[in-house]
C-alpha atoms as a PDB file:
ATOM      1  CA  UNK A   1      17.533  42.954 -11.035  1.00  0.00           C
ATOM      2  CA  UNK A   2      17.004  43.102  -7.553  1.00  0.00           C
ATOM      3  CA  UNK A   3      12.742  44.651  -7.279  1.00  0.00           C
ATOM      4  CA  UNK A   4      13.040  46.004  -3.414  1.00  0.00           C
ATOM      5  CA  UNK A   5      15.796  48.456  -5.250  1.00  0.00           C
ATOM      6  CA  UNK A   6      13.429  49.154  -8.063  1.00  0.00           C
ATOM      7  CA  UNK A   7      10.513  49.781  -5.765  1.00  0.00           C
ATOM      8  CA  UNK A   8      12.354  52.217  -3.746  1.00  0.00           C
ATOM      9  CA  UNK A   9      13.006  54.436  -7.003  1.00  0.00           C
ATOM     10  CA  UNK A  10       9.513  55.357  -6.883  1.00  0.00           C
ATOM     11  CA  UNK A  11       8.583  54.391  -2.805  1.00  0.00           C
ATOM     12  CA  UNK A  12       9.954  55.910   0.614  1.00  0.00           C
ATOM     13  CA  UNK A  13      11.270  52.845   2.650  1.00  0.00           C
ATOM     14  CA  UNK A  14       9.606  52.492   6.023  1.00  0.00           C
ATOM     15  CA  UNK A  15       6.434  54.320   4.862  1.00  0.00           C
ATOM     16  CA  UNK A  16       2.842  52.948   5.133  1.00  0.00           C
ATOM     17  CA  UNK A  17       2.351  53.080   0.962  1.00  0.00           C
ATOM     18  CA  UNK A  18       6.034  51.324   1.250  1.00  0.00           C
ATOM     19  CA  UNK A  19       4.864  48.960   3.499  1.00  0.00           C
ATOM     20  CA  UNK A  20       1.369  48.488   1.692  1.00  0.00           C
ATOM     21  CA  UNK A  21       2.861  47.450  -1.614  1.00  0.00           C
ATOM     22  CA  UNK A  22       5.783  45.259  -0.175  1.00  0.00           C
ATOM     23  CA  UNK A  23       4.340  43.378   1.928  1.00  0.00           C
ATOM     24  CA  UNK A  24       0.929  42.617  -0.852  1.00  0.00           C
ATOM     25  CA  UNK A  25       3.723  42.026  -3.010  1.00  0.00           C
ATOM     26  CA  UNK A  26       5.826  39.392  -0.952  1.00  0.00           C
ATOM     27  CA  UNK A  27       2.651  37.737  -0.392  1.00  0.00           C
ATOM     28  CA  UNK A  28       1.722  37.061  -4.128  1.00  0.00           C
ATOM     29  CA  UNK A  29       5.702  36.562  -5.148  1.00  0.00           C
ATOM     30  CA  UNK A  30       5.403  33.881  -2.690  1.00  0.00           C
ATOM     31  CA  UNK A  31       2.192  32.011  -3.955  1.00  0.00           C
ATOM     32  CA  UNK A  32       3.687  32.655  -6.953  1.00  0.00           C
ATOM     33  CA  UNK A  33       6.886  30.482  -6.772  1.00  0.00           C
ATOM     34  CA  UNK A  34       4.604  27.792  -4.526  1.00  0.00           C
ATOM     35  CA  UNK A  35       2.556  27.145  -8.227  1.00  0.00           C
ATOM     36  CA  UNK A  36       5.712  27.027  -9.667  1.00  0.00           C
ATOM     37  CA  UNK A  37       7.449  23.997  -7.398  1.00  0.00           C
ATOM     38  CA  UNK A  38       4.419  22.438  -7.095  1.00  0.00           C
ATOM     39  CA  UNK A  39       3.466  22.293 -10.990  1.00  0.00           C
ATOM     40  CA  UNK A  40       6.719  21.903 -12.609  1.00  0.00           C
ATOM     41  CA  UNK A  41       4.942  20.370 -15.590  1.00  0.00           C
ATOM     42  CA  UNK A  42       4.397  24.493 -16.445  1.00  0.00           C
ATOM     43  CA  UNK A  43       7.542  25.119 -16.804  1.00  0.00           C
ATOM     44  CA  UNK A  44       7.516  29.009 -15.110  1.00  0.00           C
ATOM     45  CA  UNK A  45      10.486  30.913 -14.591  1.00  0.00           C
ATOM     46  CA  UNK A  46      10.487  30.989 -11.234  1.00  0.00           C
ATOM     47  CA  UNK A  47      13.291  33.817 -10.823  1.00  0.00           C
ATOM     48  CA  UNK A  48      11.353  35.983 -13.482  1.00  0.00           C
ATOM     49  CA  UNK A  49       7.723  34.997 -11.324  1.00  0.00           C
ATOM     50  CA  UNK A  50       9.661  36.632  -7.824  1.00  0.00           C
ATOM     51  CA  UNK A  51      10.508  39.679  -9.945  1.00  0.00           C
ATOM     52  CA  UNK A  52       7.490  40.509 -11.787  1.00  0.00           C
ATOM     53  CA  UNK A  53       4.880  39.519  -8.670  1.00  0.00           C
ATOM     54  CA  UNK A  54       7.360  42.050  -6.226  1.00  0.00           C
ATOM     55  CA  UNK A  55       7.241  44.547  -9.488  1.00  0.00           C
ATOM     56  CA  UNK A  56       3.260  43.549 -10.610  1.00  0.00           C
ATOM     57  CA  UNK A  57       1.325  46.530  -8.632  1.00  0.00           C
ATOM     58  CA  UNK A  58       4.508  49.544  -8.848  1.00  0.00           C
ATOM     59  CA  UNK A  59       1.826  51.655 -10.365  1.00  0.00           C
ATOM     60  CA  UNK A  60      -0.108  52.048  -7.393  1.00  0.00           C
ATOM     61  CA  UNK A  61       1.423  55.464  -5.839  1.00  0.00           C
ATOM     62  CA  UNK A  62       0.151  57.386  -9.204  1.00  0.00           C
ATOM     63  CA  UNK A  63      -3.997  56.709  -8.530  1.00  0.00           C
ATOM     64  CA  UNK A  64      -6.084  58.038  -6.043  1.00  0.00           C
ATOM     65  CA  UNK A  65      -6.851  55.042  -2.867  1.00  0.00           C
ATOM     66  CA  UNK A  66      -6.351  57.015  -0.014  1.00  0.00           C
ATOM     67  CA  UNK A  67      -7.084  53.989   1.975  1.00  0.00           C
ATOM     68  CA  UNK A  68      -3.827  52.053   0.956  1.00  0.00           C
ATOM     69  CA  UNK A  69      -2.125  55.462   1.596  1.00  0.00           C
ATOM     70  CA  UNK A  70      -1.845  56.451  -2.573  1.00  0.00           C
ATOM     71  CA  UNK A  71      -2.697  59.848  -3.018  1.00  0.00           C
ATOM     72  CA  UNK A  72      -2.070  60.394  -6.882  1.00  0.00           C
ATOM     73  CA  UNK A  73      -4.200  61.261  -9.446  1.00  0.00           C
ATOM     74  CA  UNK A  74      -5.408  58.625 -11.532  1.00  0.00           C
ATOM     75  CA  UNK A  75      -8.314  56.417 -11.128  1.00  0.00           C
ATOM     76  CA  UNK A  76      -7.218  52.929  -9.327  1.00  0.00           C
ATOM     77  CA  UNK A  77      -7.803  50.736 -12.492  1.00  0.00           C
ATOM     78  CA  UNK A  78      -5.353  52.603 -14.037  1.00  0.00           C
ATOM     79  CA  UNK A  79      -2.131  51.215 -11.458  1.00  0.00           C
ATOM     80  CA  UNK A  80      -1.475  48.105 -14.119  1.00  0.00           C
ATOM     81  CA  UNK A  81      -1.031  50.577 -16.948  1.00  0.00           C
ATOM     82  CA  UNK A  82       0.737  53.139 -14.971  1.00  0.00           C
ATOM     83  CA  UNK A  83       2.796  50.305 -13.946  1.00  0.00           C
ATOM     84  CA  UNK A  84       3.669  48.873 -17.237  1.00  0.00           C
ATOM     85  CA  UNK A  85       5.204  52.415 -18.280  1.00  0.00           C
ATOM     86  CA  UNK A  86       7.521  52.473 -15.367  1.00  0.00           C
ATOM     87  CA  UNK A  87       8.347  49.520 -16.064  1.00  0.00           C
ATOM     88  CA  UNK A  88       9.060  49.976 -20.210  1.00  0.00           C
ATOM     89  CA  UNK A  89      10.633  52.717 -19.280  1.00  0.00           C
ATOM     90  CA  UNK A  90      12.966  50.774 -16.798  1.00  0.00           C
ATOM     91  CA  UNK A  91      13.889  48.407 -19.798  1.00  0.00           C
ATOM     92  CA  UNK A  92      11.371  45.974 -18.458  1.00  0.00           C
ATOM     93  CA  UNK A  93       9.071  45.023 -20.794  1.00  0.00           C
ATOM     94  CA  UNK A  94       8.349  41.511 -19.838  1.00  0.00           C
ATOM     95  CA  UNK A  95       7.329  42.669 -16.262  1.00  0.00           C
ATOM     96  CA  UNK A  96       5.754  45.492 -17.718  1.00  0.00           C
ATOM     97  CA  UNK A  97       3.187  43.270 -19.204  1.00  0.00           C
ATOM     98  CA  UNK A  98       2.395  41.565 -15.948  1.00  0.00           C
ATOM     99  CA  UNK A  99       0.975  44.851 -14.356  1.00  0.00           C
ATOM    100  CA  UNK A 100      -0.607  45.462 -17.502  1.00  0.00           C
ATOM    101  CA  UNK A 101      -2.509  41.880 -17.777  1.00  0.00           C
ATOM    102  CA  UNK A 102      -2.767  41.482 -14.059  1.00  0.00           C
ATOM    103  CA  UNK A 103      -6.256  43.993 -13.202  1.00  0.00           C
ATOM    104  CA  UNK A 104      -9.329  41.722 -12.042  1.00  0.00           C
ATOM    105  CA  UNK A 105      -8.860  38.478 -13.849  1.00  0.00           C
ATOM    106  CA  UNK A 106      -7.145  40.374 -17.203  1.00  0.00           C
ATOM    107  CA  UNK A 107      -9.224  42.246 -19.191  1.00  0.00           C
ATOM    108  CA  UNK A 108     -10.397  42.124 -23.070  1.00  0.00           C
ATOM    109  CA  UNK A 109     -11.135  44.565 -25.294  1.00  0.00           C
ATOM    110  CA  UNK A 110     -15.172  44.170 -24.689  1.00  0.00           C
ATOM    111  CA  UNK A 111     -14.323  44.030 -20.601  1.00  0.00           C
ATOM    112  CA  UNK A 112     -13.124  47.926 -20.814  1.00  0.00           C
ATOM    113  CA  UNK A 113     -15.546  49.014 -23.428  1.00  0.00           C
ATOM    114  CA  UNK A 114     -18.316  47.677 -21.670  1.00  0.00           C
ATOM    115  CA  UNK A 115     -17.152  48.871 -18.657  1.00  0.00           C
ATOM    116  CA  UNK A 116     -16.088  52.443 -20.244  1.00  0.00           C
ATOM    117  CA  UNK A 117     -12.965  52.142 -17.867  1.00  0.00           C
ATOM    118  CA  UNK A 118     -10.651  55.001 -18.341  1.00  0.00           C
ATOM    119  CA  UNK A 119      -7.369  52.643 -19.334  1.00  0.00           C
ATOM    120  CA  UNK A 120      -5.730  51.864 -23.324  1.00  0.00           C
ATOM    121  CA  UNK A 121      -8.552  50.572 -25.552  1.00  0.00           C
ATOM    122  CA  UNK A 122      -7.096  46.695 -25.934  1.00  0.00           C
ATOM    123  CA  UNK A 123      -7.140  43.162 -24.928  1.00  0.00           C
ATOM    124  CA  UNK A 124      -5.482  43.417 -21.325  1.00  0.00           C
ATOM    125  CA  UNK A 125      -5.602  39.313 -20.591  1.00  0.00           C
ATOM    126  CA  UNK A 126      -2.385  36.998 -19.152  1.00  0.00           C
ATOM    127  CA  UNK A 127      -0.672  35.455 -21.836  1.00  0.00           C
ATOM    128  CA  UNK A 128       2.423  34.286 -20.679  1.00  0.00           C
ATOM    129  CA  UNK A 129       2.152  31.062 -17.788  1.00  0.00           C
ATOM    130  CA  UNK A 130       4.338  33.522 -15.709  1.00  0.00           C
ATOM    131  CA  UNK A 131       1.334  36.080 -16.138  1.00  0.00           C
ATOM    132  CA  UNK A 132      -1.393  33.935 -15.588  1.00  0.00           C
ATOM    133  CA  UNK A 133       0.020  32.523 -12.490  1.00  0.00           C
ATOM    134  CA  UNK A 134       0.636  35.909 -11.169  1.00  0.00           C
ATOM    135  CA  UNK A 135      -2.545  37.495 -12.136  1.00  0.00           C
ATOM    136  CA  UNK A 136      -3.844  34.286 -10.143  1.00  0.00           C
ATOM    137  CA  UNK A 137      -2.071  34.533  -7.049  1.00  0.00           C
ATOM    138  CA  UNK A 138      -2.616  38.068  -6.967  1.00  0.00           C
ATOM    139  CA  UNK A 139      -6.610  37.248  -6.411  1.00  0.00           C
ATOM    140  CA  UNK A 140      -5.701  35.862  -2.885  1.00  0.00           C
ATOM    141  CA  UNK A 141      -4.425  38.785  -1.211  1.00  0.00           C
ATOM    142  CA  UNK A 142      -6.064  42.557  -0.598  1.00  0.00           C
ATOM    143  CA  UNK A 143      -3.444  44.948   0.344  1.00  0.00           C
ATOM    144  CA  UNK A 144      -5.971  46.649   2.982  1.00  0.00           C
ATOM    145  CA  UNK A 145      -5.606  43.134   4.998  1.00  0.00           C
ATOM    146  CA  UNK A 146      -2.321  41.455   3.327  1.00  0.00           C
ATOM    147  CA  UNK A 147      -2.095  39.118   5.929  1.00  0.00           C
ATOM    148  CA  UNK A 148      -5.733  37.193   5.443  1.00  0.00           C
ATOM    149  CA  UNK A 149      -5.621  34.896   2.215  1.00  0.00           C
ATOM    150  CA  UNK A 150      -8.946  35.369   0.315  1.00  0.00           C
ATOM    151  CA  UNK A 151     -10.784  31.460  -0.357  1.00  0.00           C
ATOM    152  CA  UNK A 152     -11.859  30.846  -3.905  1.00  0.00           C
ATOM    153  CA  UNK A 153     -15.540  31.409  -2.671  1.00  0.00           C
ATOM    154  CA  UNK A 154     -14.620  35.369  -1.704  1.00  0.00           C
ATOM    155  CA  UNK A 155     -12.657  35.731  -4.896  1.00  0.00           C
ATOM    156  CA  UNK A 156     -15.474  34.517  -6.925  1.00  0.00           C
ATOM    157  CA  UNK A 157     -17.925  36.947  -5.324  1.00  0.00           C
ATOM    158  CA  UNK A 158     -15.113  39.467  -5.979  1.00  0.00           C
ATOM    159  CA  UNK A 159     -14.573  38.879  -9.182  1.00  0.00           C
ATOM    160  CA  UNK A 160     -18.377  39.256  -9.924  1.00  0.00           C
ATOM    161  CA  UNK A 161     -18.049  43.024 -10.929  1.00  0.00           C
ATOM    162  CA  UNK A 162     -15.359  42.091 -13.777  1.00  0.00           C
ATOM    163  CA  UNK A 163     -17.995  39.604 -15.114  1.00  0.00           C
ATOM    164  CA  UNK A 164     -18.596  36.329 -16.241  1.00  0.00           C
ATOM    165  CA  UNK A 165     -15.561  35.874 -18.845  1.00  0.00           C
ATOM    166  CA  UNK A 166     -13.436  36.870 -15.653  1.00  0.00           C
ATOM    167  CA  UNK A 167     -15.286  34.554 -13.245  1.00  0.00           C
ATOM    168  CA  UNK A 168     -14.187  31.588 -16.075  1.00  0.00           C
ATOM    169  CA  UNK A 169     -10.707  32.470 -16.342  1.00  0.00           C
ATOM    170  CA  UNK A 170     -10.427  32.612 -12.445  1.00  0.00           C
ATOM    171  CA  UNK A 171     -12.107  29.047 -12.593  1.00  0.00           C
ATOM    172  CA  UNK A 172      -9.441  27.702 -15.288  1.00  0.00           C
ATOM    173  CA  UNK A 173      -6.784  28.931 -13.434  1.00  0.00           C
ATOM    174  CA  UNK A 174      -8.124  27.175 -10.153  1.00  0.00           C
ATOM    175  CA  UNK A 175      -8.289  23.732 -11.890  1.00  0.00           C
ATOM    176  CA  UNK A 176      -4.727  24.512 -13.655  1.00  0.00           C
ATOM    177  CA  UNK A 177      -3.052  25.172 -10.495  1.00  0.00           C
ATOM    178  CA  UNK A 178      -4.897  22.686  -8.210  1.00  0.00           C
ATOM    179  CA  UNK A 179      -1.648  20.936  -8.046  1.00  0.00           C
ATOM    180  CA  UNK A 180      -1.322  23.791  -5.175  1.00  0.00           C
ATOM    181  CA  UNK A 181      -3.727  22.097  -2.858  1.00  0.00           C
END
């Protein structure tokens, strides 16, 4: 499965949401696939990492975030969900569980309660190596400035709002994949 064709099921080629999500999504792909080579010990697919980084944020057209040029409906937090439907329904249901378990750091049960976020009522965390390595490569880039990669110091701060339990899992993930350097 080639994901540019996927992508342009749902996105215009050449547009600015187009050229939002593609380029955010090359960016991550790539960090991806770096973790991979340079832990091998993990054992990651790295074809299936490509695919389901390129595929991880297809949700985004359906929310409302005008300033990344997506003018649809649902609340922002909702693009992993949104995303994971597309892709079930695209007989995808490995990748589907990327954009699902990719938001913030993951997300439990207790993180959406608490947080009375308007997604499915259940644990939301990376699993899979493959989904933990996307969910952390993901934390380096912002699609409003794809081209500036974020230091573990601003993703920290960022990932604040998602508390603690995120900040922890963003810190496991750091030491995991220090073999990055």
């Amino acid at each position: 499965m080639e994901p540019i064709t996927l992508i342009e099921k749902y996105y215009v080629s050449g547009t600015p949401l187009y050229e939002v999500l593609t380029k955010h999504s090359r960016c991550v792909a790539e960090k991806a696939v770096s973790i991979a080579r340079a832990c091998p010990e993990l054992h990651a697919d790295e074809t299936f990492l490509y695919e389901a980084a390129m595929l991880h944020d297809i949700g985004i057209y359906l929310t409302d975030a005008p300033d990344i040029h997506c003018h649809g409906t649902r609340p922002y937090i909702c693009h992993g969900t949104l995303g994971s439907e597309l892709l079930k329904n695209e007989n995808l249901p490995r990748h589907a569980l990327v954009c699902e378990r990719h938001t913030g750091a993951g997300l439990s049960l207790d993180d959406i309660l608490r947080q009375n976020l308007p997604i499915p009522h259940r644990d939301m965390l990376p699993v899979s190596i493959e989904e933990q390595i996307i969910c952390y490569a993901d934390k380096f880039y912002t699609k409003s400035e794809p081209d500036l990669e974020k230091t573990p110091e601003q993703i920290r701060k960022s990932l604040s709002k998602y508390g603690e339990a995120a900040e922890r899992r963003f810190e496991q993930w750091n030491r995991l994949f220090r073999c990055t350097k």
